[in-house]
N, C-alpha and C. Protein backbone atom coordinates (compact mmCIF):
# COMPACT_ATOMS: atom_id res chain seq x y z
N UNK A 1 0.84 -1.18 0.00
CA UNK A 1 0.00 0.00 0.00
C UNK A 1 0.89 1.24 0.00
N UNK A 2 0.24 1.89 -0.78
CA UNK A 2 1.05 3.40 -0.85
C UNK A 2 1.09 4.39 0.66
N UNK A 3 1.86 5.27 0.55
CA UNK A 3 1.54 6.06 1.54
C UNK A 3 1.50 7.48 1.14
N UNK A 4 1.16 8.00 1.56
CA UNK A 4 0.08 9.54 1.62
C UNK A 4 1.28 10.37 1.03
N UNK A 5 2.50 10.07 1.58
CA UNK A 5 3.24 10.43 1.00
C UNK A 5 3.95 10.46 -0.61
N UNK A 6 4.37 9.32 -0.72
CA UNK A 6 4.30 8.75 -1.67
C UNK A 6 3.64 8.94 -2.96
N UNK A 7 2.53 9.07 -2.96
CA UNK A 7 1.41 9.52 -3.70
C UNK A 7 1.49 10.57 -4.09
N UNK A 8 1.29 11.37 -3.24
CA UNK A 8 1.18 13.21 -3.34
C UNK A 8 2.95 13.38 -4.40
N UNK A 9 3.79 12.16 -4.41
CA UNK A 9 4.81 12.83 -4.84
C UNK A 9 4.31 12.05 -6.53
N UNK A 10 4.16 11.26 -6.69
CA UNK A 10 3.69 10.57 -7.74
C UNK A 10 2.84 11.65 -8.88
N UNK A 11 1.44 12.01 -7.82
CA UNK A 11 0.83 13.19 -8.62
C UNK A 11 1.70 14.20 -8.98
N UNK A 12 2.18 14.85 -8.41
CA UNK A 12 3.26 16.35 -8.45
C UNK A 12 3.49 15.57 -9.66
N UNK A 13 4.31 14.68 -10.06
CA UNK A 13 5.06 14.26 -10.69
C UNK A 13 4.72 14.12 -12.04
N UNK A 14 3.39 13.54 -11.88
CA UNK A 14 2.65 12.82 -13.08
C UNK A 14 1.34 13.52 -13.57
N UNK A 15 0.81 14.31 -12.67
CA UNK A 15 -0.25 14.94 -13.23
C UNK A 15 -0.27 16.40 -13.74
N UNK A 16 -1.64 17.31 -13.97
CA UNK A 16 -1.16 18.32 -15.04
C UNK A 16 -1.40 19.24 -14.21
N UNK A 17 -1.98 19.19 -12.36
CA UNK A 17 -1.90 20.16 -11.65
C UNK A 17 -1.39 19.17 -10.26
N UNK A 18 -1.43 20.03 -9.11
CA UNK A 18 -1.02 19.40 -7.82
C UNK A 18 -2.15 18.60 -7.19
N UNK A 19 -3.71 18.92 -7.72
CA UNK A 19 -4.63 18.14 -7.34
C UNK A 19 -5.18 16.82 -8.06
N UNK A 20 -4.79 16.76 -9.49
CA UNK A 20 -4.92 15.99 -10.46
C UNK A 20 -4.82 14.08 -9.90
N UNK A 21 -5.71 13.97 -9.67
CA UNK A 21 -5.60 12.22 -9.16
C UNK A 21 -6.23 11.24 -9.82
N UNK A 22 -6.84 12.19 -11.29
CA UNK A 22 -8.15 10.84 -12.00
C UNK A 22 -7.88 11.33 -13.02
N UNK A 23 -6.38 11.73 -13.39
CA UNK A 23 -6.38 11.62 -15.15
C UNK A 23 -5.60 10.23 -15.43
N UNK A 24 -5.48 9.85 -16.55
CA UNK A 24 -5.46 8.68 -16.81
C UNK A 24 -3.51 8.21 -16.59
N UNK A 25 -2.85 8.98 -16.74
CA UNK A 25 -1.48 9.48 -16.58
C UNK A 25 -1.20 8.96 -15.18
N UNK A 26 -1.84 9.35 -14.00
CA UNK A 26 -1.96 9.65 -13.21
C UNK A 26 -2.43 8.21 -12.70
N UNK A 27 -3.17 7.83 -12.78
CA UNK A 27 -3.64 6.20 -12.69
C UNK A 27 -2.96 5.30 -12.61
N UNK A 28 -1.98 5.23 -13.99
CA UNK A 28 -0.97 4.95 -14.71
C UNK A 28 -0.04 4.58 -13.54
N UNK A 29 0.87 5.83 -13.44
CA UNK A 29 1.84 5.87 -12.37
C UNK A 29 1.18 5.24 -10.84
N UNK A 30 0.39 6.06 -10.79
CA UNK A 30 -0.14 5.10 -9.15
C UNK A 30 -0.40 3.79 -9.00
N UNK A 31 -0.93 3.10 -9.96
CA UNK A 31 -0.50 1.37 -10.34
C UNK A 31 0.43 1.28 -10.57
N UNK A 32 1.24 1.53 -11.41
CA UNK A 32 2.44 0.74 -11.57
C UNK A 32 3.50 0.70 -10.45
N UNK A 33 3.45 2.05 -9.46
CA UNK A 33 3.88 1.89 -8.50
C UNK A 33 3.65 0.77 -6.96
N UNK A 34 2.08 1.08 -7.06
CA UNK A 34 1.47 -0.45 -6.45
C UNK A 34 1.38 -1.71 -6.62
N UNK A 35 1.90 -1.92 -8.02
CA UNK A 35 1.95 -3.55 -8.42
C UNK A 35 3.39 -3.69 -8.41
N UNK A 36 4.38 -2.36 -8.07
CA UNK A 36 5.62 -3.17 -8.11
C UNK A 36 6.03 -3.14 -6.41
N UNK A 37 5.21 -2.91 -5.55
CA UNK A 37 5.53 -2.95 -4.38
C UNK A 37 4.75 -4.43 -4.37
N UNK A 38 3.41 -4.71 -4.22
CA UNK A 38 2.93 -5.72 -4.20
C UNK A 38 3.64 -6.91 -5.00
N UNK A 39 4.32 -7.05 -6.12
CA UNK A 39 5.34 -7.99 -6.94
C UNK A 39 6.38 -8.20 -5.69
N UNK A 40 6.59 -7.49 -4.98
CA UNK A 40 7.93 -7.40 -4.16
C UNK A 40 7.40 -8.27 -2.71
N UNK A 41 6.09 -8.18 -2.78
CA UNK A 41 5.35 -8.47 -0.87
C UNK A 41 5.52 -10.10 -1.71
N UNK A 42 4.85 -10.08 -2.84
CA UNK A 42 4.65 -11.45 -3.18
C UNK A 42 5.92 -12.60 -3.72
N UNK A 43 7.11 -12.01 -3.50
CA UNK A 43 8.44 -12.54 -3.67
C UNK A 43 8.70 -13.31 -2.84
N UNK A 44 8.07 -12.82 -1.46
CA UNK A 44 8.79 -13.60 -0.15
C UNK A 44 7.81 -14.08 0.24
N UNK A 45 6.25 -13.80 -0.17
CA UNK A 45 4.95 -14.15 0.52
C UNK A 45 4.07 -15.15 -1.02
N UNK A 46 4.70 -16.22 -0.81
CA UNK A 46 4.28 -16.81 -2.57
C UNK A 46 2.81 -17.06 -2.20
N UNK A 47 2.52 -17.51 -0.86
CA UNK A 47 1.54 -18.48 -0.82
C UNK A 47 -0.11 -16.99 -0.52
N UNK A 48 0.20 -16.14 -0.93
CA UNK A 48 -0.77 -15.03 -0.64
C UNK A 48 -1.33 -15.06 -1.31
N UNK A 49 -2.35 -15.86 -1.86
CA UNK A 49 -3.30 -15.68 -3.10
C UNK A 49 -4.26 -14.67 -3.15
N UNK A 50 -4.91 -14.16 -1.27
CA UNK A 50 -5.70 -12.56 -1.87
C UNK A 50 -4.97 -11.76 -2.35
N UNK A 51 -3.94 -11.67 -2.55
CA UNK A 51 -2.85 -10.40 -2.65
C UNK A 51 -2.70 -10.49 -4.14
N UNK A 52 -2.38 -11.91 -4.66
CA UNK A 52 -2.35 -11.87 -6.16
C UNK A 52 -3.02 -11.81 -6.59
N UNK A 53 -4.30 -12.10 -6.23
CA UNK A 53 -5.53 -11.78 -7.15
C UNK A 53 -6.02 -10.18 -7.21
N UNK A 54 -5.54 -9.55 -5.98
CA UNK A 54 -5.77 -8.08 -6.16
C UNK A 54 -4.34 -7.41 -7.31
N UNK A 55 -3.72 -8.31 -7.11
CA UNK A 55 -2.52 -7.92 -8.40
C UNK A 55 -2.52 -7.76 -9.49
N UNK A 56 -3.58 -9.16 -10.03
CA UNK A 56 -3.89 -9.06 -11.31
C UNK A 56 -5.33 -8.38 -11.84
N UNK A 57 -5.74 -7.56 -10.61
CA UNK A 57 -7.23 -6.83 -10.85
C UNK A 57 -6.48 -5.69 -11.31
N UNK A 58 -4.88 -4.94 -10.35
CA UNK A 58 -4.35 -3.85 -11.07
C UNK A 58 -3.96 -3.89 -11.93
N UNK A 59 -3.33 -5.18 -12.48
CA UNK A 59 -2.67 -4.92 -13.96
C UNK A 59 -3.97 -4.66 -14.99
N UNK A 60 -5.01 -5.55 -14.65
CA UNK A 60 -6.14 -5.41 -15.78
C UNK A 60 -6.34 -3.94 -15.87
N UNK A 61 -6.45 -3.07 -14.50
CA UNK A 61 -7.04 -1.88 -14.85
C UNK A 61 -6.13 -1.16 -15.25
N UNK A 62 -4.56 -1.45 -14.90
CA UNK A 62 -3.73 -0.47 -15.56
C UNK A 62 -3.81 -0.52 -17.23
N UNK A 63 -4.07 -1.94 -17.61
CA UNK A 63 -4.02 -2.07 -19.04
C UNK A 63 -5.18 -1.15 -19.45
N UNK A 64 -6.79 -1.51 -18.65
CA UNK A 64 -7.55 -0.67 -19.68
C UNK A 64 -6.95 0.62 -19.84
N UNK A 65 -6.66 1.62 -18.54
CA UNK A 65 -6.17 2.86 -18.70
C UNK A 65 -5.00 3.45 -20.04
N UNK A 66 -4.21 2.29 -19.61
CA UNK A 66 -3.03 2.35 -21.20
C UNK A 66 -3.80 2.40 -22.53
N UNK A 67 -4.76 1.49 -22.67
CA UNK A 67 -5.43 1.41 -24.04
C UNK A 67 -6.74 2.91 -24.00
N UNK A 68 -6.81 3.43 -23.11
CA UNK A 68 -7.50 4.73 -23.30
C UNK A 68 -6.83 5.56 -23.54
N UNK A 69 -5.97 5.82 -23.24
CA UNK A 69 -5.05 6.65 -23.78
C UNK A 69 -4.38 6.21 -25.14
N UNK A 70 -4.04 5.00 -25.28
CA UNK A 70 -3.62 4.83 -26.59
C UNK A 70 -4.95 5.97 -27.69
N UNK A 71 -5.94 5.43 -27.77
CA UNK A 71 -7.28 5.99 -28.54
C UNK A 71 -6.54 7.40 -28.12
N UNK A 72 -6.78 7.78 -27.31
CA UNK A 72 -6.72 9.67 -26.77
C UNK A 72 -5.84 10.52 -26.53
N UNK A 73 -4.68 10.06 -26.25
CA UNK A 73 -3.51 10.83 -25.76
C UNK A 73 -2.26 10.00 -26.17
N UNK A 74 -1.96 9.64 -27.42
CA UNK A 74 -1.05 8.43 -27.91
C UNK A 74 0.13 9.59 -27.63
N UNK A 75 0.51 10.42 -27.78
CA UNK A 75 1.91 10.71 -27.34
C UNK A 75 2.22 10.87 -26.24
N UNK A 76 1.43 11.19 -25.30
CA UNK A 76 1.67 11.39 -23.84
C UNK A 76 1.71 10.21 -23.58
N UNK A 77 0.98 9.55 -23.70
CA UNK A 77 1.17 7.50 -22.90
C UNK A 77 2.44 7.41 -23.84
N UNK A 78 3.15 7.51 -24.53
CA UNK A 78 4.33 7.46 -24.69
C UNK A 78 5.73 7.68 -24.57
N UNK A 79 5.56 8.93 -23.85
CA UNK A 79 6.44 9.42 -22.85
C UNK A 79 6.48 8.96 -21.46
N UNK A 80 4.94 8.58 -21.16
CA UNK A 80 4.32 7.69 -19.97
C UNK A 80 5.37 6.68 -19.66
N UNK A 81 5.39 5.61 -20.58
CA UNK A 81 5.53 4.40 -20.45
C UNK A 81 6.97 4.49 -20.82
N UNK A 82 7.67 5.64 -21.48
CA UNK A 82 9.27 5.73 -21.33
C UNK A 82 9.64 6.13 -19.56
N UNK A 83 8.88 6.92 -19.31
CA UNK A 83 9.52 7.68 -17.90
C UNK A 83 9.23 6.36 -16.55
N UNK A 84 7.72 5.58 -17.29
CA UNK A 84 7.95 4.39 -16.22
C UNK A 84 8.34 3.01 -16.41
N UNK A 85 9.36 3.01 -17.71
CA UNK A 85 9.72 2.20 -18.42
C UNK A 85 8.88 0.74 -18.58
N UNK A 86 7.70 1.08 -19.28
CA UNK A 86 7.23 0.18 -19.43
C UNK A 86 6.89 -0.09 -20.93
N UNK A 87 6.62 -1.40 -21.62
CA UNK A 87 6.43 -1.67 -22.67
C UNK A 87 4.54 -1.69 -22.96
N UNK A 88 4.42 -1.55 -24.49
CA UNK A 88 2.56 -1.30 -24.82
C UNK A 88 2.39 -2.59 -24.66
């Protein structure tokens, strides 16, 4: 789980004002940051199956978010996915 902290630095970071928490950019980064902490709980904790199944609920939603933006904002999710090095 994120912390309050954490977050608030994520937005600054990723969104298009300091309050910005539901643009799709923004989504983006705040999953990918939560599924790579959770990838990390589940390294040492194999046998956690609620945990993975909430894992693979974020990747699904990070994907839809990626593919909305593909349709809407194809150059920005492309800088997106360079700055959080991720592949389409």
């Amino acid at each position: 789980m994120l912390s309050t902290t954490k977050k608030a630095d994520i937005v600054k970071k990723y969104g298009i004002h300091d309050k910005d928490t539901g643009s799709s950019a923004v989504q983006i980064a705040l999953l990918t940051e939560s599924i790579e902490d959770l990838t990390e709980h589940l390294k040492t904790h194999r046998k956690d199956n609620h945990s993975r199944k909430g894992l693979l609920a974020m990747v699904a939603d990070r994907r839809s978010h990626i593919k909305y933006m593909e349709k809407h904002d194809p150059k920005v999710l492309e800088s997106l996915l360079k700055k959080l090095k991720l592949k389409k």
